[in-house]
PDB file of N, CA and C in Angstrom:
ATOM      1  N   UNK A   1      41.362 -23.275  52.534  1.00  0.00           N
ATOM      2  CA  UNK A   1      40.362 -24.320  52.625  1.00  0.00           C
ATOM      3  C   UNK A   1      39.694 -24.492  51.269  1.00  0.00           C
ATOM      4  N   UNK A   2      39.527 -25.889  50.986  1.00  0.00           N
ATOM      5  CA  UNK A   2      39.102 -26.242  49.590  1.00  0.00           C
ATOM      6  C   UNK A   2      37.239 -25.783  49.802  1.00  0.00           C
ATOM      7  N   UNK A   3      36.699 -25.118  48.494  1.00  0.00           N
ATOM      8  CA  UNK A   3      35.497 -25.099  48.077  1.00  0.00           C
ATOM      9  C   UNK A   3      34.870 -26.002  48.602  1.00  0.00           C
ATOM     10  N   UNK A   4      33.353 -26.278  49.001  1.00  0.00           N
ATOM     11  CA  UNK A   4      32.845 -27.210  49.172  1.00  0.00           C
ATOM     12  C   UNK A   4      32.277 -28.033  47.854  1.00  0.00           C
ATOM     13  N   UNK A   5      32.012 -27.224  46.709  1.00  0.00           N
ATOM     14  CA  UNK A   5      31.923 -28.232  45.279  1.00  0.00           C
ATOM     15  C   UNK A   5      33.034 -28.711  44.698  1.00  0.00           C
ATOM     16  N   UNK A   6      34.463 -28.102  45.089  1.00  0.00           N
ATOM     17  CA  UNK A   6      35.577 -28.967  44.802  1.00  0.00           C
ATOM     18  C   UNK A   6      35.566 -30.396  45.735  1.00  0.00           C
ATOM     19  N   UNK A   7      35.119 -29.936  46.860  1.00  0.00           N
ATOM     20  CA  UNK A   7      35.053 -31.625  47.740  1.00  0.00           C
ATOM     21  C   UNK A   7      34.198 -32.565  47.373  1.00  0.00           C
ATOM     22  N   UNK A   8      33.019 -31.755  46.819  1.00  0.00           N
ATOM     23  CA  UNK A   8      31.619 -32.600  46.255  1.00  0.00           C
ATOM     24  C   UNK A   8      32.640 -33.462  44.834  1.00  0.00           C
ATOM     25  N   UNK A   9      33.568 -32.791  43.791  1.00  0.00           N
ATOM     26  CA  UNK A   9      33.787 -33.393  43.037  1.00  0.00           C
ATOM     27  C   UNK A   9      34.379 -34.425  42.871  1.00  0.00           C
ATOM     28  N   UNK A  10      35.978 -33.802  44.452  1.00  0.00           N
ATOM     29  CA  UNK A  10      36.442 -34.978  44.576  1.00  0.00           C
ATOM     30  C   UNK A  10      35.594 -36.825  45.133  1.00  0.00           C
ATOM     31  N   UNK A  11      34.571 -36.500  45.695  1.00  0.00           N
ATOM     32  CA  UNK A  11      34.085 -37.622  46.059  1.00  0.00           C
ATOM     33  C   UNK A  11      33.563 -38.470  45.333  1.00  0.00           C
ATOM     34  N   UNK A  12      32.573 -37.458  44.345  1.00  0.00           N
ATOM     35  CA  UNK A  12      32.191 -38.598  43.114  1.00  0.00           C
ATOM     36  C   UNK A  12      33.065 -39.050  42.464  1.00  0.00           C
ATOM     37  N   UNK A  13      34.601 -39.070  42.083  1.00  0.00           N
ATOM     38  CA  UNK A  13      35.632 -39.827  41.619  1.00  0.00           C
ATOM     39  C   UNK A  13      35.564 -40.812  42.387  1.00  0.00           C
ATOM     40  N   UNK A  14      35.821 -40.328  43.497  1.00  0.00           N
ATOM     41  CA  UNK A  14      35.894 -41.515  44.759  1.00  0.00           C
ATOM     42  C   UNK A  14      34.539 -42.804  44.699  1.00  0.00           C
ATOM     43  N   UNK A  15      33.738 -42.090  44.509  1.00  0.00           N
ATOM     44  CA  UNK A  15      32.486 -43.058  44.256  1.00  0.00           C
ATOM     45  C   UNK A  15      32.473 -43.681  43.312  1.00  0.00           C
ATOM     46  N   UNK A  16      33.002 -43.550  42.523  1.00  0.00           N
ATOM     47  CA  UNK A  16      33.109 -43.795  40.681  1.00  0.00           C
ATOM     48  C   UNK A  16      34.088 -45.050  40.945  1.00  0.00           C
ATOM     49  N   UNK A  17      35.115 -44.714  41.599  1.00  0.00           N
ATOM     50  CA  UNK A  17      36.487 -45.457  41.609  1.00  0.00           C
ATOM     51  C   UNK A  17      35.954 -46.738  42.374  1.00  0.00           C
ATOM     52  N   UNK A  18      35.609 -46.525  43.108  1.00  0.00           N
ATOM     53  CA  UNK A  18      35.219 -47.516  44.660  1.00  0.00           C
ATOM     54  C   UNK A  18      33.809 -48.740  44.019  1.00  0.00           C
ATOM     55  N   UNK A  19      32.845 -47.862  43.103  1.00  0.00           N
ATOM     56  CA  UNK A  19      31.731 -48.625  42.525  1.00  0.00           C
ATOM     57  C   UNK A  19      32.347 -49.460  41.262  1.00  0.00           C
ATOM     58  N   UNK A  20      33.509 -49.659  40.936  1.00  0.00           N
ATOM     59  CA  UNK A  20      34.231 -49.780  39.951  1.00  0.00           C
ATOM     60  C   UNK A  20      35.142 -51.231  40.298  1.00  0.00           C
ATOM     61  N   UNK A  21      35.095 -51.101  41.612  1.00  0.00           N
ATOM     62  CA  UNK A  21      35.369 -52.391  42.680  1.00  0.00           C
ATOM     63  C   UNK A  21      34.617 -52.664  43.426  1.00  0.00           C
ATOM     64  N   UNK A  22      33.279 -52.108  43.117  1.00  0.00           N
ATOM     65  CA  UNK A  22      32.361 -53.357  43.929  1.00  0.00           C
ATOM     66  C   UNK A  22      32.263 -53.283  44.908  1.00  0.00           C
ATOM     67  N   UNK A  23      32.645 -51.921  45.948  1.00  0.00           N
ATOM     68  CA  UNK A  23      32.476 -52.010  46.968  1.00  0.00           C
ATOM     69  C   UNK A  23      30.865 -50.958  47.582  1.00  0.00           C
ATOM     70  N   UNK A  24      30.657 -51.761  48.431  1.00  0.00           N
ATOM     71  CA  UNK A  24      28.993 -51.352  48.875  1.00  0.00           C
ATOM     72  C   UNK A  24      28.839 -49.926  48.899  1.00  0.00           C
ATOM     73  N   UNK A  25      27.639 -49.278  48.836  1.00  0.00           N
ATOM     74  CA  UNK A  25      27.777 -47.587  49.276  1.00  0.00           C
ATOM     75  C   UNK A  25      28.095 -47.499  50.556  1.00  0.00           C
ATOM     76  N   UNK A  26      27.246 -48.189  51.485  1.00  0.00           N
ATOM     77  CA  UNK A  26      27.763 -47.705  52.882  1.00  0.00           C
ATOM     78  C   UNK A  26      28.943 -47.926  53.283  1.00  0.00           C
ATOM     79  N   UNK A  27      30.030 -48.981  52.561  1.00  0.00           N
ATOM     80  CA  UNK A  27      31.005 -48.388  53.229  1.00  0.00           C
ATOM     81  C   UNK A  27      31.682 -47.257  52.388  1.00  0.00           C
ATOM     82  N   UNK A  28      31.300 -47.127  50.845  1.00  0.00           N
ATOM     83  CA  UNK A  28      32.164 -46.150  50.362  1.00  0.00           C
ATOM     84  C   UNK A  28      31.697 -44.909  51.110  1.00  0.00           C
ATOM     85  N   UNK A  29      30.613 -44.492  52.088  1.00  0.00           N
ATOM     86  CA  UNK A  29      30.245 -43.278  52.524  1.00  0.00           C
ATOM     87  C   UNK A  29      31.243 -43.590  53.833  1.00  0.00           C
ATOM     88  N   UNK A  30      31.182 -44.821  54.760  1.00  0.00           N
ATOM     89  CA  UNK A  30      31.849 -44.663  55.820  1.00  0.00           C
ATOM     90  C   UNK A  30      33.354 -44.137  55.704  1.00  0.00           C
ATOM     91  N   UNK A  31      34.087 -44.456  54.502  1.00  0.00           N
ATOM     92  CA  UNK A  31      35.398 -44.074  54.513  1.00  0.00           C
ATOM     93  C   UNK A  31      36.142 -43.022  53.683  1.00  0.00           C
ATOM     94  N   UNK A  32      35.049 -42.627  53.074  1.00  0.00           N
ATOM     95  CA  UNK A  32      34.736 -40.655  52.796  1.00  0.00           C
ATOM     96  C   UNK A  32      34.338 -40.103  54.285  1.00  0.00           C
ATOM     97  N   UNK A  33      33.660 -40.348  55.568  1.00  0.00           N
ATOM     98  CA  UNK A  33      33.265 -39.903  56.397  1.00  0.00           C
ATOM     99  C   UNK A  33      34.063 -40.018  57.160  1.00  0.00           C
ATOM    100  N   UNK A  34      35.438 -40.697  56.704  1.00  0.00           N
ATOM    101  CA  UNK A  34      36.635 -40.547  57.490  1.00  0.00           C
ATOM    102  C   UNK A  34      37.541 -39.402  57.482  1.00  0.00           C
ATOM    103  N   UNK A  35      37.681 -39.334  56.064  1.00  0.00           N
ATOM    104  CA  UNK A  35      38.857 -38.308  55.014  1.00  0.00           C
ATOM    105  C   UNK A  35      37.875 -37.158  55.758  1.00  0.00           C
ATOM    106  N   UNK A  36      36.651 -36.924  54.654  1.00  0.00           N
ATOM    107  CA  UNK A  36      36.304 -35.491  54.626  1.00  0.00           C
ATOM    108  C   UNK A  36      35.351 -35.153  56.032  1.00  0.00           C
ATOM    109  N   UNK A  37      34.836 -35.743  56.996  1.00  0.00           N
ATOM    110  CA  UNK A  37      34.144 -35.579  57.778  1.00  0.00           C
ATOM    111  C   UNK A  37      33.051 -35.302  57.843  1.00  0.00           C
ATOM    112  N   UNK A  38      32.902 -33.668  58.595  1.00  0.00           N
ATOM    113  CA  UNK A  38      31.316 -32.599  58.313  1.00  0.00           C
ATOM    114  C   UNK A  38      31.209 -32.238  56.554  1.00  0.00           C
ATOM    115  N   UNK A  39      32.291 -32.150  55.359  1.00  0.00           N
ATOM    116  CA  UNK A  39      32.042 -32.134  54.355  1.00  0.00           C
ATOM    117  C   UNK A  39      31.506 -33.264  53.586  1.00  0.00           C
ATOM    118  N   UNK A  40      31.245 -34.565  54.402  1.00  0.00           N
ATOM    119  CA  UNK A  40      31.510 -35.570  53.380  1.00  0.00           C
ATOM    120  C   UNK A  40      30.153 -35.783  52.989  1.00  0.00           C
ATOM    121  N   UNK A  41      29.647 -36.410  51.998  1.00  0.00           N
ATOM    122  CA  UNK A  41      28.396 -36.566  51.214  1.00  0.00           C
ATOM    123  C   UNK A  41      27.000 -37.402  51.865  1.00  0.00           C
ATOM    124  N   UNK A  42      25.909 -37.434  51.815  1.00  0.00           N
ATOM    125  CA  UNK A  42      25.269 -39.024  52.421  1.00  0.00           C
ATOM    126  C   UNK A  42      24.923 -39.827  52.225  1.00  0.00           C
ATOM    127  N   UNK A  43      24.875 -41.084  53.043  1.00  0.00           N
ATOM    128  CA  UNK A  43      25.366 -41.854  52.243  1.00  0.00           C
ATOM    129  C   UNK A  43      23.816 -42.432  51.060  1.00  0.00           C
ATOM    130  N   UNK A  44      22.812 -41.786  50.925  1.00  0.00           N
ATOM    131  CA  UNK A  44      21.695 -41.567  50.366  1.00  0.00           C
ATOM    132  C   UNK A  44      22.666 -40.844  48.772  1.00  0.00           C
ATOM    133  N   UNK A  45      23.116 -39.993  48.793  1.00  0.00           N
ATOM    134  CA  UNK A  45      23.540 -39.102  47.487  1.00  0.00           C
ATOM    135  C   UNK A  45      24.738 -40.385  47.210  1.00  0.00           C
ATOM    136  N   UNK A  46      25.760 -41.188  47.945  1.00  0.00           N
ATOM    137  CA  UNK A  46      26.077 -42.264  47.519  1.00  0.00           C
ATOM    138  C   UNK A  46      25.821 -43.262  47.074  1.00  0.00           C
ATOM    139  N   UNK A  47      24.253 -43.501  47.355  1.00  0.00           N
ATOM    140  CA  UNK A  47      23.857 -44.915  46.831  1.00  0.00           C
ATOM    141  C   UNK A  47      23.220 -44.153  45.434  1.00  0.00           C
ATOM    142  N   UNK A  48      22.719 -42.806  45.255  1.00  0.00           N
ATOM    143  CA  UNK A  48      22.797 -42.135  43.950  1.00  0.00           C
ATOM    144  C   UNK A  48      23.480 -41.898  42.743  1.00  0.00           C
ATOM    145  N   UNK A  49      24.484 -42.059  43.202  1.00  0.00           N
ATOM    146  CA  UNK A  49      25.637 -41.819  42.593  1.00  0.00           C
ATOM    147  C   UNK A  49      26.202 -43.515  41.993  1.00  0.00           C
ATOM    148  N   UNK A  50      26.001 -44.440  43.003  1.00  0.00           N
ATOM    149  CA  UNK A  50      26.669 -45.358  43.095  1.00  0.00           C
ATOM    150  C   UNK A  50      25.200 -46.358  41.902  1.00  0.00           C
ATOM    151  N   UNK A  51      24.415 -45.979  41.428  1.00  0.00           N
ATOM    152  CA  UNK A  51      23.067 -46.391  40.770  1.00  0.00           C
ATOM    153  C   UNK A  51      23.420 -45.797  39.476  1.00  0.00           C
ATOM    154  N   UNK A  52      23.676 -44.734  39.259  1.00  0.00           N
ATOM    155  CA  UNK A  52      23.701 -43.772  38.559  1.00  0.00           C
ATOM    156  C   UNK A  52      25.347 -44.602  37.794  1.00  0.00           C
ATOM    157  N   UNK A  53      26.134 -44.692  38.001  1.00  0.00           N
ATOM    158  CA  UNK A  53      27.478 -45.473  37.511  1.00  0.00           C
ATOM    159  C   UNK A  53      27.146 -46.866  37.381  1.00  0.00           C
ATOM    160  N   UNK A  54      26.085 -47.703  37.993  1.00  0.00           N
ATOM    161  CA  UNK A  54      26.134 -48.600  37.597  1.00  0.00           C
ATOM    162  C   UNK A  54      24.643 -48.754  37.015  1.00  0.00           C
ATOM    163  N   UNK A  55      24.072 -48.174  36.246  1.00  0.00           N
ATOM    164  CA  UNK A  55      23.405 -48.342  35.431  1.00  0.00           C
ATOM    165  C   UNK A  55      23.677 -48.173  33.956  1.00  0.00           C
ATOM    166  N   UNK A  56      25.237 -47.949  33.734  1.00  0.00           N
ATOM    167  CA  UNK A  56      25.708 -47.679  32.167  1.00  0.00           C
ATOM    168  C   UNK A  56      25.852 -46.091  31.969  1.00  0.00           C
ATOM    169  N   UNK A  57      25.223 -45.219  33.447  1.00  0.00           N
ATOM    170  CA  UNK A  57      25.739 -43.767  32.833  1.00  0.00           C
ATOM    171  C   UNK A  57      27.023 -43.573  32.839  1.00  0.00           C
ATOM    172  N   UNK A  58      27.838 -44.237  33.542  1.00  0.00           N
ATOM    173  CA  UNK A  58      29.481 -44.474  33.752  1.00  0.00           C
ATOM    174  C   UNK A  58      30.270 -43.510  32.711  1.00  0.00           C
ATOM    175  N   UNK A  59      29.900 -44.157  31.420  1.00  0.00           N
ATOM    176  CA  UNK A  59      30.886 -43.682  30.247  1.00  0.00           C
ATOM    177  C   UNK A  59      30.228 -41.867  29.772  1.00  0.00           C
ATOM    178  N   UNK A  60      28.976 -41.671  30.075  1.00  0.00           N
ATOM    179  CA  UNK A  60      29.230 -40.540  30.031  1.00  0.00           C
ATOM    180  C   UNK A  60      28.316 -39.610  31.199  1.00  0.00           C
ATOM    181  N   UNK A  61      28.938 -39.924  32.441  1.00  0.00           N
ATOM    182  CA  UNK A  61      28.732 -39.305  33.517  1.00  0.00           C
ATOM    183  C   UNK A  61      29.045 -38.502  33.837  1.00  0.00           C
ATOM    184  N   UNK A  62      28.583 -37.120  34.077  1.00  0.00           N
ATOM    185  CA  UNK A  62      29.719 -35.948  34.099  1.00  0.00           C
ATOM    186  C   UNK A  62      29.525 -35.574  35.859  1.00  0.00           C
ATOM    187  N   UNK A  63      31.182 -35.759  36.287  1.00  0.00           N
ATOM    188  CA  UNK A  63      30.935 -35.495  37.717  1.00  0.00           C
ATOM    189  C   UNK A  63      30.984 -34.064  38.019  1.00  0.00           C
ATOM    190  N   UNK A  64      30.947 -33.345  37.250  1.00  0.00           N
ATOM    191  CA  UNK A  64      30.695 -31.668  37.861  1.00  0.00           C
ATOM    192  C   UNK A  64      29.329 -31.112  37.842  1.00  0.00           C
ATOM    193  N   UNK A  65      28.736 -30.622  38.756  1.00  0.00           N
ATOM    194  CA  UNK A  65      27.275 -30.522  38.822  1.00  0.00           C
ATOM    195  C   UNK A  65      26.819 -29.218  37.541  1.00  0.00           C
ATOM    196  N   UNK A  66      25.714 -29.703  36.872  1.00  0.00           N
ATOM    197  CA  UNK A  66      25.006 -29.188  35.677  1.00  0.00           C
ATOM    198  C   UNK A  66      24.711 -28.060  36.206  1.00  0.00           C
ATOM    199  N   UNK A  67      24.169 -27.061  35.190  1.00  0.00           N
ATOM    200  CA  UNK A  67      23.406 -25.736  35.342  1.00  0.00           C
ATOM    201  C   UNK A  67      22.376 -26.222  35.927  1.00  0.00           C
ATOM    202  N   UNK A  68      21.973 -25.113  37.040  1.00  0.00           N
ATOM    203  CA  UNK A  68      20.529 -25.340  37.282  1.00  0.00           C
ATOM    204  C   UNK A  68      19.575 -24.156  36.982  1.00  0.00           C
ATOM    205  N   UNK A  69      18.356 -24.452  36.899  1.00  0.00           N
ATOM    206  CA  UNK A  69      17.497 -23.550  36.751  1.00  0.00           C
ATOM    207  C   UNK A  69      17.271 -22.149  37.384  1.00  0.00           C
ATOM    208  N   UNK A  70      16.952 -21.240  37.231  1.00  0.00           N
ATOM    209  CA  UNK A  70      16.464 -20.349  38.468  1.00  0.00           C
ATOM    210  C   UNK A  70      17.795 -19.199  38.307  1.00  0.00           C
ATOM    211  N   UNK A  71      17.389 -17.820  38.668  1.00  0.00           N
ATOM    212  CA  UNK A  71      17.610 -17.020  38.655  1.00  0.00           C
ATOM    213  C   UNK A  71      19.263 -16.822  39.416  1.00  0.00           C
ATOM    214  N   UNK A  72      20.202 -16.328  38.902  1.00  0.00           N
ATOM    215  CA  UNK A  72      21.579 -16.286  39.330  1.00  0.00           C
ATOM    216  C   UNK A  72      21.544 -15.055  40.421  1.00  0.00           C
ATOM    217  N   UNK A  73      22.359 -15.564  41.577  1.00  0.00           N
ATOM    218  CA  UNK A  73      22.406 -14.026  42.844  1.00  0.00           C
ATOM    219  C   UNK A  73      23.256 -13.039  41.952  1.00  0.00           C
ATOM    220  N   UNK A  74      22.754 -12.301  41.655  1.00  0.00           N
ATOM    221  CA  UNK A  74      23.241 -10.853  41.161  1.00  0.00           C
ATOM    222  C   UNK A  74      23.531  -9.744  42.296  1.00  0.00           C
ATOM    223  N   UNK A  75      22.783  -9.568  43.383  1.00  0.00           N
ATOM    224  CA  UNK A  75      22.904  -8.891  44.778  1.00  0.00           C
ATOM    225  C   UNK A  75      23.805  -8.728  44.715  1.00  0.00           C
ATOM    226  N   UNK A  76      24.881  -9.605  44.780  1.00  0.00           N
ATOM    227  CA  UNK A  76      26.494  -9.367  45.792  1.00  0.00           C
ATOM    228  C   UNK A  76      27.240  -9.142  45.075  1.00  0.00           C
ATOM    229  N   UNK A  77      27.593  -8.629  43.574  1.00  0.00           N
ATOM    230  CA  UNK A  77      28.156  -8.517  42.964  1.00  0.00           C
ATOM    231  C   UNK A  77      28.915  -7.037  42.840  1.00  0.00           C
ATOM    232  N   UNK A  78      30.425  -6.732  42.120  1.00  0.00           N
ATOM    233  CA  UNK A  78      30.966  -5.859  42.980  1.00  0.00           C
ATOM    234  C   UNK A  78      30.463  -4.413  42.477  1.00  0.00           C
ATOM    235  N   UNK A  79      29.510  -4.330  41.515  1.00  0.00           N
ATOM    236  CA  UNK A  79      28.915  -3.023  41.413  1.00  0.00           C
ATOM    237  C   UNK A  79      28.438  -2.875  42.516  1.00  0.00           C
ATOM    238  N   UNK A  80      27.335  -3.420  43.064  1.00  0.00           N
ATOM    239  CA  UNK A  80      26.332  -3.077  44.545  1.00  0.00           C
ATOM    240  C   UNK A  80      27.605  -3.361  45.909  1.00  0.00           C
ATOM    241  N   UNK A  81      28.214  -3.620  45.937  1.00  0.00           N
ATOM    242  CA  UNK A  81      29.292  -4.202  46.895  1.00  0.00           C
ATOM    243  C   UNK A  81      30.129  -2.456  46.647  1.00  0.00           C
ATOM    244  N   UNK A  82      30.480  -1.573  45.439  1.00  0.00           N
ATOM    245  CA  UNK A  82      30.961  -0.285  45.005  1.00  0.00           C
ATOM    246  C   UNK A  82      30.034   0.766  45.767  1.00  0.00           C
ATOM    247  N   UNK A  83      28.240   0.374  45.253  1.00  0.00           N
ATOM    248  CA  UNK A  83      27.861   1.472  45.820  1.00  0.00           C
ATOM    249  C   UNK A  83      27.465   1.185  47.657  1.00  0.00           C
ATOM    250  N   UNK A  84      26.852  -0.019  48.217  1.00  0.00           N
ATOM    251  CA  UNK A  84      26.935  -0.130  49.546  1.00  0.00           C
ATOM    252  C   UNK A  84      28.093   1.084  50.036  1.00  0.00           C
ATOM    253  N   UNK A  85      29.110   0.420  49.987  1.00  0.00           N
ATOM    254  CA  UNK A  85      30.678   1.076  50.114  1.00  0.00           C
ATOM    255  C   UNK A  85      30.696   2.420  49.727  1.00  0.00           C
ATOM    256  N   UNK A  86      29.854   3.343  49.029  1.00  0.00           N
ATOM    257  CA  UNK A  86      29.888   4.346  48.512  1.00  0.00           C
ATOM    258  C   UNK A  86      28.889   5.198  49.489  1.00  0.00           C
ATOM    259  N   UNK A  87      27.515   4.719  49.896  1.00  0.00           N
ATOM    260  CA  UNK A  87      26.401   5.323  50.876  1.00  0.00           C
ATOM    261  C   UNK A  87      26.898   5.037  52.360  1.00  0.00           C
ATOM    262  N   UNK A  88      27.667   3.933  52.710  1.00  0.00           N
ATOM    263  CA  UNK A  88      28.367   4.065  53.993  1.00  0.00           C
ATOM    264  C   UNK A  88      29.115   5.334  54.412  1.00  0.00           C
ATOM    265  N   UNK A  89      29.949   5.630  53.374  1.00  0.00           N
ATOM    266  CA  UNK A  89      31.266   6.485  53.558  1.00  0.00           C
ATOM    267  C   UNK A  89      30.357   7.970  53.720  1.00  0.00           C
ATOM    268  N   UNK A  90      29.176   8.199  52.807  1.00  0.00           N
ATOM    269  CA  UNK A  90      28.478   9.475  52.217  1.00  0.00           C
ATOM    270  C   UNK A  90      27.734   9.704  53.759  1.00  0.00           C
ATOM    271  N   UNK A  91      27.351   8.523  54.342  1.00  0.00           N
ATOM    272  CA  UNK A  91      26.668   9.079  55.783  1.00  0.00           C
ATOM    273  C   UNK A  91      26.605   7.159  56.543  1.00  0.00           C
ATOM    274  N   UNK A  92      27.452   7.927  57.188  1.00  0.00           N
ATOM    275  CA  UNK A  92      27.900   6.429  58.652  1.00  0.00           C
ATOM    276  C   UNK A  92      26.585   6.285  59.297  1.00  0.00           C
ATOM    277  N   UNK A  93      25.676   6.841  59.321  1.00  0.00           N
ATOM    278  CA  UNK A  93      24.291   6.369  60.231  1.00  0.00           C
ATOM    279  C   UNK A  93      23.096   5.843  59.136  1.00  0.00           C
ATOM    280  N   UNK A  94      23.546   5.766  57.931  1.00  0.00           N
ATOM    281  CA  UNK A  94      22.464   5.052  57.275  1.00  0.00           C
ATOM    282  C   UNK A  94      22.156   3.330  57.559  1.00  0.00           C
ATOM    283  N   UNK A  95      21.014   3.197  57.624  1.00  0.00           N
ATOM    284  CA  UNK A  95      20.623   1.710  58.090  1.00  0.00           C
ATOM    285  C   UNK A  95      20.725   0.735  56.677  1.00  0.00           C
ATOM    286  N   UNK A  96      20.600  -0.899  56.878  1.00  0.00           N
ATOM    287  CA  UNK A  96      20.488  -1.598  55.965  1.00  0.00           C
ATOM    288  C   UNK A  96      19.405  -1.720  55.488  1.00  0.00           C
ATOM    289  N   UNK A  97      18.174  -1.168  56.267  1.00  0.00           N
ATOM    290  CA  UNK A  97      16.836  -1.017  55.292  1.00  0.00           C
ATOM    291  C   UNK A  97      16.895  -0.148  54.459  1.00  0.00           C
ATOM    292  N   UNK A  98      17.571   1.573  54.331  1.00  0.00           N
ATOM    293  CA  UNK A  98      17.911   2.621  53.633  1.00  0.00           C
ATOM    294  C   UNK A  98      18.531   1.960  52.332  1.00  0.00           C
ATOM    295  N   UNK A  99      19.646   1.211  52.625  1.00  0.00           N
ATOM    296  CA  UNK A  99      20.483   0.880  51.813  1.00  0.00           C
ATOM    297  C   UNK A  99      19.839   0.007  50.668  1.00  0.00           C
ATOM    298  N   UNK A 100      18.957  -1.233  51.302  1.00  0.00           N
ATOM    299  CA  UNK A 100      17.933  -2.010  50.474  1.00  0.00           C
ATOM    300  C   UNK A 100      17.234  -1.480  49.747  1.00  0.00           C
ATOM    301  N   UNK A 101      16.473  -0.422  50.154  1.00  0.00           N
ATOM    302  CA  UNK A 101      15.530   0.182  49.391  1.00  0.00           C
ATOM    303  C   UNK A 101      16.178   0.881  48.134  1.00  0.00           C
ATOM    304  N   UNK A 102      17.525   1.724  48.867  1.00  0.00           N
ATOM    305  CA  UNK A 102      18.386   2.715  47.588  1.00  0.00           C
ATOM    306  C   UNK A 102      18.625   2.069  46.666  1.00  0.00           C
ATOM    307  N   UNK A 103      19.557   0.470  46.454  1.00  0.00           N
ATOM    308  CA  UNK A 103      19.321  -0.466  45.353  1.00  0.00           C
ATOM    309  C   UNK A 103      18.884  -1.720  45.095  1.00  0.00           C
ATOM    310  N   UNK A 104      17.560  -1.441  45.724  1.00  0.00           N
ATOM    311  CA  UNK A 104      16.547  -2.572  45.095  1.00  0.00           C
ATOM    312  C   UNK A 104      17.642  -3.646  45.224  1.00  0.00           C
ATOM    313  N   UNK A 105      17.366  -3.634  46.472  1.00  0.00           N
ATOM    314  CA  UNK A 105      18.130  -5.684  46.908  1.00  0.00           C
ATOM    315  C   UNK A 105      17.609  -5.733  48.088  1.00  0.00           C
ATOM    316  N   UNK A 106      17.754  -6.653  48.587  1.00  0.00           N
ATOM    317  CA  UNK A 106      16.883  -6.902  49.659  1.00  0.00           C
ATOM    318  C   UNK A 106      17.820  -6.840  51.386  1.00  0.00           C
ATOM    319  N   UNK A 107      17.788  -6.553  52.640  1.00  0.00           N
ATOM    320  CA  UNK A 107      18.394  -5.927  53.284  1.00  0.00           C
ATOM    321  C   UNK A 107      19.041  -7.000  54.125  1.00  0.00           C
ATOM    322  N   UNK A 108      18.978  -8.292  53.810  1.00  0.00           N
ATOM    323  CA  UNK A 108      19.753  -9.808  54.293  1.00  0.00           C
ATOM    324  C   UNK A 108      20.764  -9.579  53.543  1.00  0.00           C
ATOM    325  N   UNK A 109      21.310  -9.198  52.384  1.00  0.00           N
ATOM    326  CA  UNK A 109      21.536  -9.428  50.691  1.00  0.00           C
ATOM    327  C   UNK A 109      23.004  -7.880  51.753  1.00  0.00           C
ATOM    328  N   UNK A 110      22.124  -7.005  52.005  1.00  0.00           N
ATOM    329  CA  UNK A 110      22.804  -5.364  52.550  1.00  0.00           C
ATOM    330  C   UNK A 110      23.726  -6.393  53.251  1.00  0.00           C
ATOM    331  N   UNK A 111      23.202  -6.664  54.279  1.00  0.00           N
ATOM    332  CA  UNK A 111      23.898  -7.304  55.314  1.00  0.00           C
ATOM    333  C   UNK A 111      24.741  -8.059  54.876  1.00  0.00           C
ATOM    334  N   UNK A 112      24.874  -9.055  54.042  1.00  0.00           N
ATOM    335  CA  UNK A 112      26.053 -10.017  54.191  1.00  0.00           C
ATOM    336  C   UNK A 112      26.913  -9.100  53.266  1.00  0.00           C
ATOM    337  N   UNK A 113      26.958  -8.031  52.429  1.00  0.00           N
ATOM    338  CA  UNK A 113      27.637  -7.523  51.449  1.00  0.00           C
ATOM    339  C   UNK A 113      28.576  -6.565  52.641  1.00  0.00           C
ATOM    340  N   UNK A 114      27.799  -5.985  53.538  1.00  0.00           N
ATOM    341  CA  UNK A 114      28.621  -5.241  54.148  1.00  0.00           C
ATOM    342  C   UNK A 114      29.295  -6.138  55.909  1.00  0.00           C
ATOM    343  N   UNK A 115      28.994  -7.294  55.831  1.00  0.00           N
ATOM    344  CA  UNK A 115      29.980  -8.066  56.367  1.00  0.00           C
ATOM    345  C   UNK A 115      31.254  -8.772  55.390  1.00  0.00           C
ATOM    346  N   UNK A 116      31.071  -8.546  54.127  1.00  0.00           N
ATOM    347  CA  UNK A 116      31.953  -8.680  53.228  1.00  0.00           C
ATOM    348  C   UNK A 116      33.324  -7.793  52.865  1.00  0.00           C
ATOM    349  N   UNK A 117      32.467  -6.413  53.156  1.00  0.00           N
ATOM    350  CA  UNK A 117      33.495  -5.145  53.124  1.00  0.00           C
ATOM    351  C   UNK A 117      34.420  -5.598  54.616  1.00  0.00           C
TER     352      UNK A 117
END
């Protein structure tokens, strides 16, 4: 199954292509809401998109989404994903609050790492 920001990318082509012929947002959302379905965009981020290309950003529009601000998830990464995996094996009755506290991550963060294992 494709990424969901690979689908996000393919669409803004699609939007790009479709605003390029003039055709309205709502239907370019209705017939993305055909193809991609529960992935497909709304049609609000289409008429965004579809403003955004036709205001002259066209030529240098970049359809892959920019850096954003704010702190990167470091949590799940496969050092802490090594030791989770390491305090499991050392004692099978330790909890995900134990585990949170042992490396300073938070015990939602425990949880999805060790539905990961």
């Amino acid at each position: 199954m494709e990424e969901f920001s690979d689908v996000q990318f393919k669409q803004r082509a699609i939007i790009e292509f479709l605003t390029m012929e003039k055709v309205p947002p709502i239907e370019i959302q209705r017939r993305m809401q055909a193809i991609y379905g529960d992935q497909c965009v709304d049609v609000s981020i289409v008429r965004c998109w579809v403003r955004r290309f036709k205001d002259g950003e066209l030529e240098q529009a970049d359809l892959s989404d920019k850096t954003r601000s704010g702190r990167p998830v470091t949590a799940s990464d496969q050092l802490n994903q090594d030791r989770i995996e390491e305090l499991i094996h050392g004692n099978r009755r330790i909890k995900q609050k134990e585990i949170a506290v042992a490396l300073g991550i938070s015990k939602e963060r425990v949880g999805y790492i060790i539905g990961v294992l």
